[in-house]
N, C-alpha and C. Protein backbone atom coordinates (compact mmCIF):
# COMPACT_ATOMS: atom_id res chain seq x y z
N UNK A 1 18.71 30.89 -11.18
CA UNK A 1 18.52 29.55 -10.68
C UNK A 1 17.45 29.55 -9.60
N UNK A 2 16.56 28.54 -9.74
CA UNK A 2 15.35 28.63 -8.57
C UNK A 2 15.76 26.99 -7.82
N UNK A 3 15.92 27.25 -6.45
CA UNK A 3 16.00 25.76 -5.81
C UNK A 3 14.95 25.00 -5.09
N UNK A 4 14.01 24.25 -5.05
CA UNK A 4 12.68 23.76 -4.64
C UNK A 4 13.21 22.45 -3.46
N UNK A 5 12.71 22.67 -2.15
CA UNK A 5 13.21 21.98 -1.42
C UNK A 5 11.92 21.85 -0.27
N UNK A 6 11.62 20.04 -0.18
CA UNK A 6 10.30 19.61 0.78
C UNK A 6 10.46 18.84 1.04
N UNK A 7 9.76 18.34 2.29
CA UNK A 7 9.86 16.99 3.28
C UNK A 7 8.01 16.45 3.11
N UNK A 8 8.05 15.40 2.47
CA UNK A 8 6.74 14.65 2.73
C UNK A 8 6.67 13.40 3.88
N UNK A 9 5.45 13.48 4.40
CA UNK A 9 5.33 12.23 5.49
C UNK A 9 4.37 11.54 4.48
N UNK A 10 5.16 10.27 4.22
CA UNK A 10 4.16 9.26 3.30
C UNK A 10 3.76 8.08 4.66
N UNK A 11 4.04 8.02 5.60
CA UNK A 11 3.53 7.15 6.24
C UNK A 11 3.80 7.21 7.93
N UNK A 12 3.48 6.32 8.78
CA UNK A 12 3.80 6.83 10.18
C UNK A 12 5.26 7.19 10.71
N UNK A 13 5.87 6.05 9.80
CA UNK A 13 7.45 6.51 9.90
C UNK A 13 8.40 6.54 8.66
N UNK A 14 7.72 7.08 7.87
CA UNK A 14 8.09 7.45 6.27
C UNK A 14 8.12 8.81 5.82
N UNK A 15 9.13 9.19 5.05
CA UNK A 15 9.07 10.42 4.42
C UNK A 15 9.62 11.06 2.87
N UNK A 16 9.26 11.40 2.30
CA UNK A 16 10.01 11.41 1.09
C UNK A 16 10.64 13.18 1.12
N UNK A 17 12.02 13.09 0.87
CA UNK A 17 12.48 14.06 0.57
C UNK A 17 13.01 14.56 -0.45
N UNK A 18 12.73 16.05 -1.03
CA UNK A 18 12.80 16.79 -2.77
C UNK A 18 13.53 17.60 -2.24
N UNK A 19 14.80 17.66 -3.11
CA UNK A 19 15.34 18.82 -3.51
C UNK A 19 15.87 18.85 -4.87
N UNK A 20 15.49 20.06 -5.86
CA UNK A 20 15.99 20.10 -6.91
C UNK A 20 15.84 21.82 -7.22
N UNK A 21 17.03 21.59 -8.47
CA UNK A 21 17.81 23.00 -8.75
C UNK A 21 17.33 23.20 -10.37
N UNK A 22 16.33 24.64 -10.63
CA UNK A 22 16.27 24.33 -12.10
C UNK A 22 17.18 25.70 -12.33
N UNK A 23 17.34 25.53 -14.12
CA UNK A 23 17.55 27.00 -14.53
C UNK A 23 17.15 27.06 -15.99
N UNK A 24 16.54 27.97 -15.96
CA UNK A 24 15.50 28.11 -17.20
C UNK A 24 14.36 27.17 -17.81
N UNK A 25 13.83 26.98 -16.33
CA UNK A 25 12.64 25.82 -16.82
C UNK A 25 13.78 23.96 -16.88
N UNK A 26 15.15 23.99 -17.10
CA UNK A 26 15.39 22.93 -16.85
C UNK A 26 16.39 22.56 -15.37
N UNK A 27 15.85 21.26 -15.72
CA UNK A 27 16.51 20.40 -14.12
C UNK A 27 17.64 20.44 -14.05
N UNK A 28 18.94 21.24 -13.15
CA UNK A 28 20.47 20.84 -13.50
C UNK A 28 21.01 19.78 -12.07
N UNK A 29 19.68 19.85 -11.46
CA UNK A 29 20.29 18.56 -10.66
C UNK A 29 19.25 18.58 -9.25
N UNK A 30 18.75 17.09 -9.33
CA UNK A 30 18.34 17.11 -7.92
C UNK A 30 18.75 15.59 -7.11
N UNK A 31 18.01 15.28 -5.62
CA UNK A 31 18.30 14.85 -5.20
C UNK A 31 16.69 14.58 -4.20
N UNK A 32 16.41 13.25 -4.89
CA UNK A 32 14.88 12.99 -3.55
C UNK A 32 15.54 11.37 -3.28
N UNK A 33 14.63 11.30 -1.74
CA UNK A 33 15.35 9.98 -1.04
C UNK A 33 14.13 9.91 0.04
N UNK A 34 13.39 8.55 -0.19
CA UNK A 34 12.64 7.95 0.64
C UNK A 34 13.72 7.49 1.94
N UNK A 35 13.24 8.12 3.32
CA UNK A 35 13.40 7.45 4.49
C UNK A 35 12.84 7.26 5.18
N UNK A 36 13.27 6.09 6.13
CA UNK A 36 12.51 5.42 7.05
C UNK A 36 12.72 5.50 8.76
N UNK A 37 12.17 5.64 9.72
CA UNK A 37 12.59 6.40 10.76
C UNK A 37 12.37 4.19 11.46
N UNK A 38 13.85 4.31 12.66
CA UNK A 38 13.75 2.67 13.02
C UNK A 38 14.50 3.67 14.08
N UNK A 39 13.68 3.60 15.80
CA UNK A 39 14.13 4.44 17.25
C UNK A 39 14.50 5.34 17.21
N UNK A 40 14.43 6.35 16.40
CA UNK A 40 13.99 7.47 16.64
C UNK A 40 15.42 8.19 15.62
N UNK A 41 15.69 7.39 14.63
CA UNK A 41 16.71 7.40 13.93
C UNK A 41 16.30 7.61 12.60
N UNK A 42 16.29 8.55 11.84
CA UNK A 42 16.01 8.46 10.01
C UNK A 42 17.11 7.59 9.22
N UNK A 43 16.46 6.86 8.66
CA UNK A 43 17.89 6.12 7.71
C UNK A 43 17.06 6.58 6.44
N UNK A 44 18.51 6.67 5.54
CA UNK A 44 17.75 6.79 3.76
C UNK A 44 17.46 5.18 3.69
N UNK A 45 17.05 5.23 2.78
CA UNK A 45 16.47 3.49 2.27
C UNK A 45 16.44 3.36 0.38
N UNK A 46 16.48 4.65 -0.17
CA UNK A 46 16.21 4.52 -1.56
C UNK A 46 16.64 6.22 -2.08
N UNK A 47 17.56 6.23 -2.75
CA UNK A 47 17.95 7.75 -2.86
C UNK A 47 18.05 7.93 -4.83
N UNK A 48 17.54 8.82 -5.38
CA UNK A 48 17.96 9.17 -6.84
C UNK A 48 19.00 10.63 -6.60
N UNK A 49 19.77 10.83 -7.54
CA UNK A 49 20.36 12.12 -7.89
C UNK A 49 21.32 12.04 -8.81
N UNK A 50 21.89 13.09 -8.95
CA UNK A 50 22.42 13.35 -10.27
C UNK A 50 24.18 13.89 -9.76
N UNK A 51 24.54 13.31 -8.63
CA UNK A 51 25.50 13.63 -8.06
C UNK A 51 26.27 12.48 -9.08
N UNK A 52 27.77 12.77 -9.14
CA UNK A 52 28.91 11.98 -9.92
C UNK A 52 28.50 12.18 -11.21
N UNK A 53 27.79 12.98 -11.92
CA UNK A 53 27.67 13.64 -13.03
C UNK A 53 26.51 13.10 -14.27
N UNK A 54 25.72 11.85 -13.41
CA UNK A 54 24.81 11.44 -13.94
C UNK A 54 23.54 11.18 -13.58
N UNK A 55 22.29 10.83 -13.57
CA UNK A 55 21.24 10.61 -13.18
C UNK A 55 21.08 8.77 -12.80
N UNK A 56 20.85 8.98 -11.34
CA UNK A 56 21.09 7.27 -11.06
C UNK A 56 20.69 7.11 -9.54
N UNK A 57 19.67 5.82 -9.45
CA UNK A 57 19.29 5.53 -8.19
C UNK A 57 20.76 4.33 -7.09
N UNK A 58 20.25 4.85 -6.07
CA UNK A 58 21.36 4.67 -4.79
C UNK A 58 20.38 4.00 -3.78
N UNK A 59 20.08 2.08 -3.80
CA UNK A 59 19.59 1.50 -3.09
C UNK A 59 20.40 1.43 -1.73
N UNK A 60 19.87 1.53 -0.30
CA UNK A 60 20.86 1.54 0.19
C UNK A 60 20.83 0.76 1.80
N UNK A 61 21.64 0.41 2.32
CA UNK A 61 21.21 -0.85 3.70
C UNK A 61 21.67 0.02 4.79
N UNK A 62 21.22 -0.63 5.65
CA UNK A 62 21.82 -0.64 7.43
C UNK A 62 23.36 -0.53 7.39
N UNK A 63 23.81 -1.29 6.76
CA UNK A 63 25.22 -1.97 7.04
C UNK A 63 26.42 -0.74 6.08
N UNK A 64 25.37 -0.04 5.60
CA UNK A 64 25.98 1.37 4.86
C UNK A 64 26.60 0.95 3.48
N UNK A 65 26.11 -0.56 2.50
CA UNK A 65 26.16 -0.98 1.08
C UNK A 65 25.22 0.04 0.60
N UNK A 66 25.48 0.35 -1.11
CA UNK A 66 25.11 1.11 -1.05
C UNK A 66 25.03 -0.27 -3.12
N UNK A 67 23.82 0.20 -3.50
CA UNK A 67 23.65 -0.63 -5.02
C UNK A 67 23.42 0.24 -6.08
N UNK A 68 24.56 0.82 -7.04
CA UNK A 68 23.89 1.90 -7.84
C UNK A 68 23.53 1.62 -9.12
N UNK A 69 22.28 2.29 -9.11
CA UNK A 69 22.19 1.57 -10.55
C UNK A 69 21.81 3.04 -11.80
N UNK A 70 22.49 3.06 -13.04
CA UNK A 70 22.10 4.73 -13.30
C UNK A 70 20.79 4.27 -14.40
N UNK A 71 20.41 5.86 -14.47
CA UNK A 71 18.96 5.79 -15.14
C UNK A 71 19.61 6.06 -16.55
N UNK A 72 18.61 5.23 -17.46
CA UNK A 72 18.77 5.73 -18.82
C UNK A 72 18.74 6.80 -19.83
N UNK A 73 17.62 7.58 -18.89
CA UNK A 73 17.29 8.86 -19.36
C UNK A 73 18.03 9.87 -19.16
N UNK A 74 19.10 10.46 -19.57
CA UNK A 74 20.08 11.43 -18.77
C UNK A 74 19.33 12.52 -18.97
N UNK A 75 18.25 13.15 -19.33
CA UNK A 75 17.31 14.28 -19.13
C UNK A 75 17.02 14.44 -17.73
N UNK A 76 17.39 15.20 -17.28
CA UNK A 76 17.36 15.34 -15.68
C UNK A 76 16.19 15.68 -15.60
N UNK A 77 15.27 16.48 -16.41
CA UNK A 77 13.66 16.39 -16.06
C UNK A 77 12.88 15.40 -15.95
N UNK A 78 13.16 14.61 -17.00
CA UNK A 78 12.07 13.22 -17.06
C UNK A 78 13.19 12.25 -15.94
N UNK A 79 14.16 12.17 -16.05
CA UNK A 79 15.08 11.36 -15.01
C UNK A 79 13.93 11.91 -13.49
N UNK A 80 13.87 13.20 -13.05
CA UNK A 80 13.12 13.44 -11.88
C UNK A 80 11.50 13.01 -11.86
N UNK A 81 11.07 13.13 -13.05
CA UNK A 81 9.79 12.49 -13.02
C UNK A 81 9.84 10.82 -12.38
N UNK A 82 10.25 10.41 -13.46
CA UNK A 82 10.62 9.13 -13.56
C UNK A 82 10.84 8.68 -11.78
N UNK A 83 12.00 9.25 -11.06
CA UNK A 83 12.21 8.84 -9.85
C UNK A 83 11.20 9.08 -8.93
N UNK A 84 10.32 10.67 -8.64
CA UNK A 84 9.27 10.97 -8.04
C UNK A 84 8.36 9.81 -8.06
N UNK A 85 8.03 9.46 -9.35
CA UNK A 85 7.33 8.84 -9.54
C UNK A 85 6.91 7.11 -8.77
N UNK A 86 8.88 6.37 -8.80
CA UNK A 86 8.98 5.13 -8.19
C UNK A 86 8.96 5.31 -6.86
N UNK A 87 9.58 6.42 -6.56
CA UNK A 87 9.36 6.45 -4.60
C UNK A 87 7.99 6.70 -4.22
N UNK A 88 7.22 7.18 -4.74
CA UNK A 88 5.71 7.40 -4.35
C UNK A 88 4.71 6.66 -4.44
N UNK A 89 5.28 5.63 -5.62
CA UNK A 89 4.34 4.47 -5.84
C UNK A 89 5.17 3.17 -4.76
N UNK A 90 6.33 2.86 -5.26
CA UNK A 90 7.02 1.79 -4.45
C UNK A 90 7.56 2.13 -3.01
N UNK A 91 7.00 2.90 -2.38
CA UNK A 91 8.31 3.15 -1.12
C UNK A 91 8.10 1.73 0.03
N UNK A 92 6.73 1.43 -0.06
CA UNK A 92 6.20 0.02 0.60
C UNK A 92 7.27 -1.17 0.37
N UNK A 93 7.73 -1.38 -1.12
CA UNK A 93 8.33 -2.68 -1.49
C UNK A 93 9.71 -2.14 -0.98
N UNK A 94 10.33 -0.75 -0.77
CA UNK A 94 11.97 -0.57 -0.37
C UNK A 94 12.23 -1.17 0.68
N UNK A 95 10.60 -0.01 1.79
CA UNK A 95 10.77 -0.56 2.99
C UNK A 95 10.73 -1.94 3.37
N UNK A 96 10.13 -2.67 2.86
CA UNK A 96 10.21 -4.22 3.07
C UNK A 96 11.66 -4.60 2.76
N UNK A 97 12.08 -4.49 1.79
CA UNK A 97 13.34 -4.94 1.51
C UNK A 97 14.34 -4.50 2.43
N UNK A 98 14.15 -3.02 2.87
CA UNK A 98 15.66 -2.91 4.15
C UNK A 98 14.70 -3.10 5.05
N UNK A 99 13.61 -3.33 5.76
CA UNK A 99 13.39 -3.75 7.12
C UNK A 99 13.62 -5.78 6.76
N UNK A 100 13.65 -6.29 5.92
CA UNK A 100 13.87 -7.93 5.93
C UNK A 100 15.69 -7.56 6.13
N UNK A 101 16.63 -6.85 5.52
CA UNK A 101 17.77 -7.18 5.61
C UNK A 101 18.07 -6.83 6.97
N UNK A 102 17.48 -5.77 8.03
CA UNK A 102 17.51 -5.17 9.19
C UNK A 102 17.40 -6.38 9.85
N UNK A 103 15.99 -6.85 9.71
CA UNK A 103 15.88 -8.21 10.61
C UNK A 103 16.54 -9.69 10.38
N UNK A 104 17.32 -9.85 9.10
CA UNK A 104 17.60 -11.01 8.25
C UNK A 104 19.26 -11.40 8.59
């Protein structure tokens, strides 16, 4: 089993975090989660993983609601593409959405 684990700074107070577990070239489970730093505090804001035995994103608030919604693809490889993919392009539209419910 090889485990791959990194912290990206996508923005002044943004970061995307990877961790995933392969074995034999396949994915048996990971876990990446855009957060957002509000006084000196990291909150998650948008989390994928494959925890509870399936592949599925975990929108998530201030107030500690949490919106799950699972992915279709239960291929945990393309399931990780797939997610890499929305946090890196969308992390702008999350953060808007939990900084409006923060302030709302």
């Amino acid at each position: 089993m090889k485990s791959v684990e990194y912290v990206i700074r996508i923005g002044l107070s943004d970061r995307y975090r990877h961790l995933h577990i392969q074995e034999k070239g396949k994915i048996i489970f990971f876990r990446i989660q855009y957060e957002t730093k509000i006084s000196e505090t990291w909150y998650p804001v948008v989390r994928y993983d494959t925890a509870h035995g399936f592949a599925h994103r975990d929108i998530l608030s201030l107030k500690g609601d949490v919106e799950k919604t699972p992915l279709f693809n239960q291929d945990y490889n393309d399931a990780l593409t797939f997610a890499e993919n929305d946090l890196k392009s969308n992390w702008k539209h999350y953060k808007r959405r939990f900084m409006e419910e923060k302030d709302g």
